[in-house]
C-alpha atoms as a PDB file:
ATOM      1  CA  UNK A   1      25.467 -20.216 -59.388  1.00  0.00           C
ATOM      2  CA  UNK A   2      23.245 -19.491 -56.231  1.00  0.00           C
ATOM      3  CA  UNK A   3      20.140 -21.567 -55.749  1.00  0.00           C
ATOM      4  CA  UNK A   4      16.667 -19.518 -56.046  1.00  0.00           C
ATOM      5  CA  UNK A   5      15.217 -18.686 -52.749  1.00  0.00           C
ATOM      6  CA  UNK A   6      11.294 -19.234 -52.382  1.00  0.00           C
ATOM      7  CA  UNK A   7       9.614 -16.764 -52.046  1.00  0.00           C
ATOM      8  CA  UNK A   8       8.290 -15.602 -48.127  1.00  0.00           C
ATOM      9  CA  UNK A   9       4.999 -16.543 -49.111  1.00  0.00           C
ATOM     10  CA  UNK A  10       6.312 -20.232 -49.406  1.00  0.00           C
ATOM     11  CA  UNK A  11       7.881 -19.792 -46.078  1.00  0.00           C
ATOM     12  CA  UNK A  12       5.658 -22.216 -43.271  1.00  0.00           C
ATOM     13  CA  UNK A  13       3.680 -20.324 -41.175  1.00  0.00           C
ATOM     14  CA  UNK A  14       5.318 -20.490 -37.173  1.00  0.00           C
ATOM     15  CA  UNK A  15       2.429 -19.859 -34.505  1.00  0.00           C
ATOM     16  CA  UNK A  16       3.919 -18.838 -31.284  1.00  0.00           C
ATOM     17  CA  UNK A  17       3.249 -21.213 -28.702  1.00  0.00           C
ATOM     18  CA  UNK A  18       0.234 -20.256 -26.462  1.00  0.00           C
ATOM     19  CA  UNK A  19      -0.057 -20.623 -22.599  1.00  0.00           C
ATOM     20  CA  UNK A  20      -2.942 -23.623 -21.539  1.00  0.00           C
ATOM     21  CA  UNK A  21      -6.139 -22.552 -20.461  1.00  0.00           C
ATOM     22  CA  UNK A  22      -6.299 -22.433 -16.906  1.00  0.00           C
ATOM     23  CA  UNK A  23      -7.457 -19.968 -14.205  1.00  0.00           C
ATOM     24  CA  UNK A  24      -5.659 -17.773 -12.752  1.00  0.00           C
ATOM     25  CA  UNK A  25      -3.995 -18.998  -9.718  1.00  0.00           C
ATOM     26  CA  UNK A  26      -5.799 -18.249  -6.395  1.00  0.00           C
ATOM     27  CA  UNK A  27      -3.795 -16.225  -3.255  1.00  0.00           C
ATOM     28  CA  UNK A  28      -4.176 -18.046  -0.070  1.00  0.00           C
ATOM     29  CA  UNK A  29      -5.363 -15.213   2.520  1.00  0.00           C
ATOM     30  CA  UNK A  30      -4.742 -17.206   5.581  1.00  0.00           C
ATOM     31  CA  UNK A  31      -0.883 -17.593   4.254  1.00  0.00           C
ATOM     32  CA  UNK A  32      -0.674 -14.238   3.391  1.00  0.00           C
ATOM     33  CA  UNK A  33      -1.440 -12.956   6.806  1.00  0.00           C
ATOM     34  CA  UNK A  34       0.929 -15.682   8.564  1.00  0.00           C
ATOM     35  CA  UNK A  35       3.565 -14.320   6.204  1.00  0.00           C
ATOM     36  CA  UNK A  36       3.105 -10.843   7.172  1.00  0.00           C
ATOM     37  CA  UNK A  37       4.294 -11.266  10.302  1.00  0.00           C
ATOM     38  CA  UNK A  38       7.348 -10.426   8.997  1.00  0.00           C
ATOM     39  CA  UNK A  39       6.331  -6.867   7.692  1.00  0.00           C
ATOM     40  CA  UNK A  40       5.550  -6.531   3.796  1.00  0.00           C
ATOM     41  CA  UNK A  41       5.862 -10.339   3.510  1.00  0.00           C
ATOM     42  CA  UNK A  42       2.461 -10.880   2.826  1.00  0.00           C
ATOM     43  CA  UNK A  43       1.702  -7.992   0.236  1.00  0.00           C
ATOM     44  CA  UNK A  44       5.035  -9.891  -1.301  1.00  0.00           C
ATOM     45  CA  UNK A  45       3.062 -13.233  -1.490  1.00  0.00           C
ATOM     46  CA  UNK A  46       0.637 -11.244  -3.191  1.00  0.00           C
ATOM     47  CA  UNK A  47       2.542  -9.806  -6.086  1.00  0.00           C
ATOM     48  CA  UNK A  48       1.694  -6.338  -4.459  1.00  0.00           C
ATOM     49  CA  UNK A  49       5.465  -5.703  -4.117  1.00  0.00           C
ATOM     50  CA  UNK A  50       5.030  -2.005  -3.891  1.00  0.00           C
ATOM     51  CA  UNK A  51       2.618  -2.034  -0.676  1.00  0.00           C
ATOM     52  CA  UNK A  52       5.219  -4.834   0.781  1.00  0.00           C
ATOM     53  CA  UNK A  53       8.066  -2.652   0.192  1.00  0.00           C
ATOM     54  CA  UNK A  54       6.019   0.595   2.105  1.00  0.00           C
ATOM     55  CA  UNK A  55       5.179  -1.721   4.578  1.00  0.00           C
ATOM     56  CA  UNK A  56       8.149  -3.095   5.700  1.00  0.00           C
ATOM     57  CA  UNK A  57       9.875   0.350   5.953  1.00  0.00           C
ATOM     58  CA  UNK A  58       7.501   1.914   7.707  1.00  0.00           C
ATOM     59  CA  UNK A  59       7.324  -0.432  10.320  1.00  0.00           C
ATOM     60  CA  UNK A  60      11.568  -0.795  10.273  1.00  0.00           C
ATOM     61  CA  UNK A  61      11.380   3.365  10.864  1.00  0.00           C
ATOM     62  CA  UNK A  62       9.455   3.103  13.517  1.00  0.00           C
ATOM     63  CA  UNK A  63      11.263   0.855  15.354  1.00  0.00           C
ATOM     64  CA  UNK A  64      14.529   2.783  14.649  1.00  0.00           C
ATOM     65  CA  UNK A  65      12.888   5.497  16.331  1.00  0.00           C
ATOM     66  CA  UNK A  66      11.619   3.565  19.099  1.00  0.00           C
ATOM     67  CA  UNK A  67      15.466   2.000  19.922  1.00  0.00           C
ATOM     68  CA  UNK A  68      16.507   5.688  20.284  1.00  0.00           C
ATOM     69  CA  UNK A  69      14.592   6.132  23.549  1.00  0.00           C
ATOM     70  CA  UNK A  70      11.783   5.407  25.898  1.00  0.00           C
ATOM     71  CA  UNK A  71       8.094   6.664  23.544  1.00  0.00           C
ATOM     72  CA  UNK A  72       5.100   4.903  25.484  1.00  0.00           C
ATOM     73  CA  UNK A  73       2.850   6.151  23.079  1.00  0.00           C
ATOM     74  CA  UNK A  74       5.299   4.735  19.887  1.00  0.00           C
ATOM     75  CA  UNK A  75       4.778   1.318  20.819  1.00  0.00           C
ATOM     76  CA  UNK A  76       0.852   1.576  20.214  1.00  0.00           C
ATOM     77  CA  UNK A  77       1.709   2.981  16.831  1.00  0.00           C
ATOM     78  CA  UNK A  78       4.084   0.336  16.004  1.00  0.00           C
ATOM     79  CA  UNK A  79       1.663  -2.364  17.099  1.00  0.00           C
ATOM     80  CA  UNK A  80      -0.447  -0.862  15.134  1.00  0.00           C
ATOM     81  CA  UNK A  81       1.096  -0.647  11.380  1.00  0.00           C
ATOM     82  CA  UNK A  82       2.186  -4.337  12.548  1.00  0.00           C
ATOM     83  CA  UNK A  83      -1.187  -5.777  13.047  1.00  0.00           C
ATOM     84  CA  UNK A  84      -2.580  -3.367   9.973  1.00  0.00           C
ATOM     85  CA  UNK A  85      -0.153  -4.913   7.547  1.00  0.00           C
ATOM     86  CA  UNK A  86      -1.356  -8.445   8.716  1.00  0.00           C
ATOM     87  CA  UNK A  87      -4.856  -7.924   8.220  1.00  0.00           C
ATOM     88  CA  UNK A  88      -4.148  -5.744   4.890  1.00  0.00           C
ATOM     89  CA  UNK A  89      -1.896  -8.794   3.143  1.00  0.00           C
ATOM     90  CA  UNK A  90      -4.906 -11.325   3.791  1.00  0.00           C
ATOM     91  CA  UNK A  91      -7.632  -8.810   2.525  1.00  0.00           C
ATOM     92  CA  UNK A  92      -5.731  -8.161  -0.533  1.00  0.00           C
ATOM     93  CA  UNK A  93      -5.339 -11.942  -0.771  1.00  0.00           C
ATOM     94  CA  UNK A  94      -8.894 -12.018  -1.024  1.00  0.00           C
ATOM     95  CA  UNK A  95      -9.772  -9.124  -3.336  1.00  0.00           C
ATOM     96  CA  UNK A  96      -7.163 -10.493  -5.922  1.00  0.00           C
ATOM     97  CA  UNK A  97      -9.174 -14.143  -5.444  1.00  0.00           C
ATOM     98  CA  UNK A  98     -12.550 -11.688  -6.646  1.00  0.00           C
ATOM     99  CA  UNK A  99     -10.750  -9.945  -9.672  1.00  0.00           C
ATOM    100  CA  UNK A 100      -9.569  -6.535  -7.869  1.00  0.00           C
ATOM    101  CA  UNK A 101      -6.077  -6.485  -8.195  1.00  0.00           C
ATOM    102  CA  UNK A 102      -3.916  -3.321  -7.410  1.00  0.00           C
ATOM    103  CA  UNK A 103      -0.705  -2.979  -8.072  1.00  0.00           C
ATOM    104  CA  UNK A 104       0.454  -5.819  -9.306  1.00  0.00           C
ATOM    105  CA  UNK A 105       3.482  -4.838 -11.288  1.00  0.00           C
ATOM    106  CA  UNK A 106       5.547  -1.793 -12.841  1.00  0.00           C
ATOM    107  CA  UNK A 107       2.340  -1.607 -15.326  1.00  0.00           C
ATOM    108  CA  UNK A 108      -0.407  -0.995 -11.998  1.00  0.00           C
ATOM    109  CA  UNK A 109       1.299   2.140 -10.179  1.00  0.00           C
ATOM    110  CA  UNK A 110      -0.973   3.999  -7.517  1.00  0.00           C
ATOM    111  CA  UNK A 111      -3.013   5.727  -8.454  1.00  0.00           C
ATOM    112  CA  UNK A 112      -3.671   8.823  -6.719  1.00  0.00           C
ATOM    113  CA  UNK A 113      -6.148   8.149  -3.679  1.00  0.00           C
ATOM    114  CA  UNK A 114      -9.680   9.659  -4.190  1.00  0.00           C
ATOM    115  CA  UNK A 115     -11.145  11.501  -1.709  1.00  0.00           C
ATOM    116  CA  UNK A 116     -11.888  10.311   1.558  1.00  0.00           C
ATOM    117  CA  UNK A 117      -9.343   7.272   1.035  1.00  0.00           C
ATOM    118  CA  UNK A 118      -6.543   8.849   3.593  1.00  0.00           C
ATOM    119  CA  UNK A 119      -3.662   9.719   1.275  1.00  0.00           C
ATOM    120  CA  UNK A 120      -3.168  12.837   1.820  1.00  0.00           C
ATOM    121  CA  UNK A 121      -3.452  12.014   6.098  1.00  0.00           C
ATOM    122  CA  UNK A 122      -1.232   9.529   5.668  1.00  0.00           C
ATOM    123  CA  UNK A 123       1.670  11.553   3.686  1.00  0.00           C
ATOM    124  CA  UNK A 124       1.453  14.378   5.931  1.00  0.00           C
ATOM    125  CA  UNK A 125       1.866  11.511   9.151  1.00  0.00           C
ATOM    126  CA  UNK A 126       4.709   9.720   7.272  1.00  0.00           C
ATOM    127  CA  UNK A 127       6.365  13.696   6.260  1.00  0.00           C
ATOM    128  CA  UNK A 128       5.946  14.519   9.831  1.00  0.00           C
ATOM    129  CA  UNK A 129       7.240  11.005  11.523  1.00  0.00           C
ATOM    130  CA  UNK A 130      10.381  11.578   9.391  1.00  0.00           C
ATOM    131  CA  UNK A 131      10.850  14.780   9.968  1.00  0.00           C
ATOM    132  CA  UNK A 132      10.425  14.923  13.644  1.00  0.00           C
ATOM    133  CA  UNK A 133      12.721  11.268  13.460  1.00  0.00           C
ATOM    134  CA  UNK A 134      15.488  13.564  11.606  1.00  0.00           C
ATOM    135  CA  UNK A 135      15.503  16.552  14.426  1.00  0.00           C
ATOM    136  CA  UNK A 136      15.991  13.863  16.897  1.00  0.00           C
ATOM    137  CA  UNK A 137      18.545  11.950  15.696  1.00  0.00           C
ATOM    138  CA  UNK A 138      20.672  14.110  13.402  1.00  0.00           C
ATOM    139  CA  UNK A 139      20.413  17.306  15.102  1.00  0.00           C
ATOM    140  CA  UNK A 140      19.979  15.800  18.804  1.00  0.00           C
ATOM    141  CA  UNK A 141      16.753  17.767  19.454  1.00  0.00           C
ATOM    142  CA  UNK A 142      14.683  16.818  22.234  1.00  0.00           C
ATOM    143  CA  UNK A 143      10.964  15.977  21.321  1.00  0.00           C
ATOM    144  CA  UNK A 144       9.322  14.321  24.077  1.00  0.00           C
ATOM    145  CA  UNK A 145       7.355  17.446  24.402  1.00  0.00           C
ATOM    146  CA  UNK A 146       5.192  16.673  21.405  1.00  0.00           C
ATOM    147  CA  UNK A 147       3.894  13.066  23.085  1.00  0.00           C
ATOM    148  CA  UNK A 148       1.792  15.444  25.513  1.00  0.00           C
ATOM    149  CA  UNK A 149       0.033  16.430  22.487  1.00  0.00           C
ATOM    150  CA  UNK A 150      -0.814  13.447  20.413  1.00  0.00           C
ATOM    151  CA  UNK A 151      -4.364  13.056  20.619  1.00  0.00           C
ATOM    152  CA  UNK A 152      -4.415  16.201  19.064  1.00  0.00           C
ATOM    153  CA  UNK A 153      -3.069  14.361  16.005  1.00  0.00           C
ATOM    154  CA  UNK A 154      -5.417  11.576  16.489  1.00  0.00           C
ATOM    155  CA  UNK A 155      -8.621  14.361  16.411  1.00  0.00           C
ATOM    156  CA  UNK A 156      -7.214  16.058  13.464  1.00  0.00           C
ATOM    157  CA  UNK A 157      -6.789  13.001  11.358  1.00  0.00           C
ATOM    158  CA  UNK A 158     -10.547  11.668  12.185  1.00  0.00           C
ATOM    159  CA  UNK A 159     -11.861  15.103  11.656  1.00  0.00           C
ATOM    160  CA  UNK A 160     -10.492  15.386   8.125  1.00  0.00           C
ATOM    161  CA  UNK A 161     -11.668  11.996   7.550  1.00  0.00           C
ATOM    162  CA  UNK A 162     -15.264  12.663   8.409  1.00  0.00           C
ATOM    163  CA  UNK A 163     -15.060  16.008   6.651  1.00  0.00           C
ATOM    164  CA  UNK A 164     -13.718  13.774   3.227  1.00  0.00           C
ATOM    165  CA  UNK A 165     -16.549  11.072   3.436  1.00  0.00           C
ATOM    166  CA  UNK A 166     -19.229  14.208   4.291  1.00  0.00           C
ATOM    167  CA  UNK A 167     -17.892  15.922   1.239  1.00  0.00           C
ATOM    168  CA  UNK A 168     -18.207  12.223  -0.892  1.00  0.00           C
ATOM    169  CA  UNK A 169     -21.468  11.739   0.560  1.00  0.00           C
ATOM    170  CA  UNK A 170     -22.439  15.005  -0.644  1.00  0.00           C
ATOM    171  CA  UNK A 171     -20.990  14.599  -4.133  1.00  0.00           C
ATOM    172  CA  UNK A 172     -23.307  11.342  -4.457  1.00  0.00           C
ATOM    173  CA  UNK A 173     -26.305  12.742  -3.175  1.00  0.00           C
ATOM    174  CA  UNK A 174     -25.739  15.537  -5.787  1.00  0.00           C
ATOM    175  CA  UNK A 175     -25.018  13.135  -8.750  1.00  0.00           C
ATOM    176  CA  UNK A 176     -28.409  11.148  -7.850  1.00  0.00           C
ATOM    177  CA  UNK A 177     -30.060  13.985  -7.568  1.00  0.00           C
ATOM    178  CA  UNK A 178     -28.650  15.668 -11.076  1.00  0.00           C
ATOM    179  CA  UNK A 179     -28.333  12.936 -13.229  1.00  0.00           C
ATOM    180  CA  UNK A 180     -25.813  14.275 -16.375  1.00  0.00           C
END
């Protein structure tokens, strides 16, 4: 004959082991920025892997599209993104080291940007970049024509930004002002 079995009351009760109490660990913005000199390094560092990821690619597109030919005004724009992605790694370094995290995992995606924070400018600049990239190299059609015209781009991207953060600054006035 079998042996009773207790009963699973008179089973021990098995805790699962719990992590120490410790702070969180703190980002080190100097390191961050010295490690985005390789682009999307730093955001990397961070645990922003996301923003790394965007980073380095849009820097490696541009400079696929600048090894295609001679763009004077390409270079600026590379520099650019380059010396943006430093200084973005070692501020995020810092606003992690406060408490404002991003997107820190697969649980944190984007969120869309609210108004006057430059997504929409800067998916129309990225559409447009890849799009005029993709005319020039896969269907060999010359473009140097448009670099006569990019401060046009320039005055249409800081007009839409003052028009977004008029618009915001409206929308606070007018919930001060009407209290719900």
């Amino acid at each position: 004959m079998e042996a009773a079995r207790p009963a699973d009351s008179a089973l021990p009760e098995v805790k699962a082991p719990t992590a120490p109490d410790r702070p969180p660990l703190l980002k080190k913005p100097l390191l961050a920025g010295l490690l985005a000199l390789f682009p999307g390094v730093g955001n990397l560092y961070n645990g922003l892997y996301l923003r790394g990821a965007l980073f380095f690619a849009v820097v490696a597109t541009l400079l696929a599209i600048g090894s295609e030919g001679e763009h004077p005004v390409l270079g600026f724009v590379v520099a650019f993104a380059w010396i943006f992605n430093v200084l973005d790694s070692y501020r995020q370094a810092q606003l992690i080291n406060y408490g404002y995290a991003q997107d820190l995992g697969l649980e944190d995606l984007p969120a869309l940007p609210k108004a006057g924070q430059g997504g929409l400018a800067a998916g129309v600049l990225l559409f447009v970049l890849g799009a005029a990239a993709s005319l020039q190299i896969y269907f060999d059609v010359d473009l140097s024509w448009l670099l006569e015209f990019w401060p046009l781009g320039l005055m249409a991207a800081g007009g839409w930004l003052i028009l977004s953060w008029y618009r915001e600054r409206r929308r606070r006035q007018d919930a001060e002002e009407n209290p719900a």
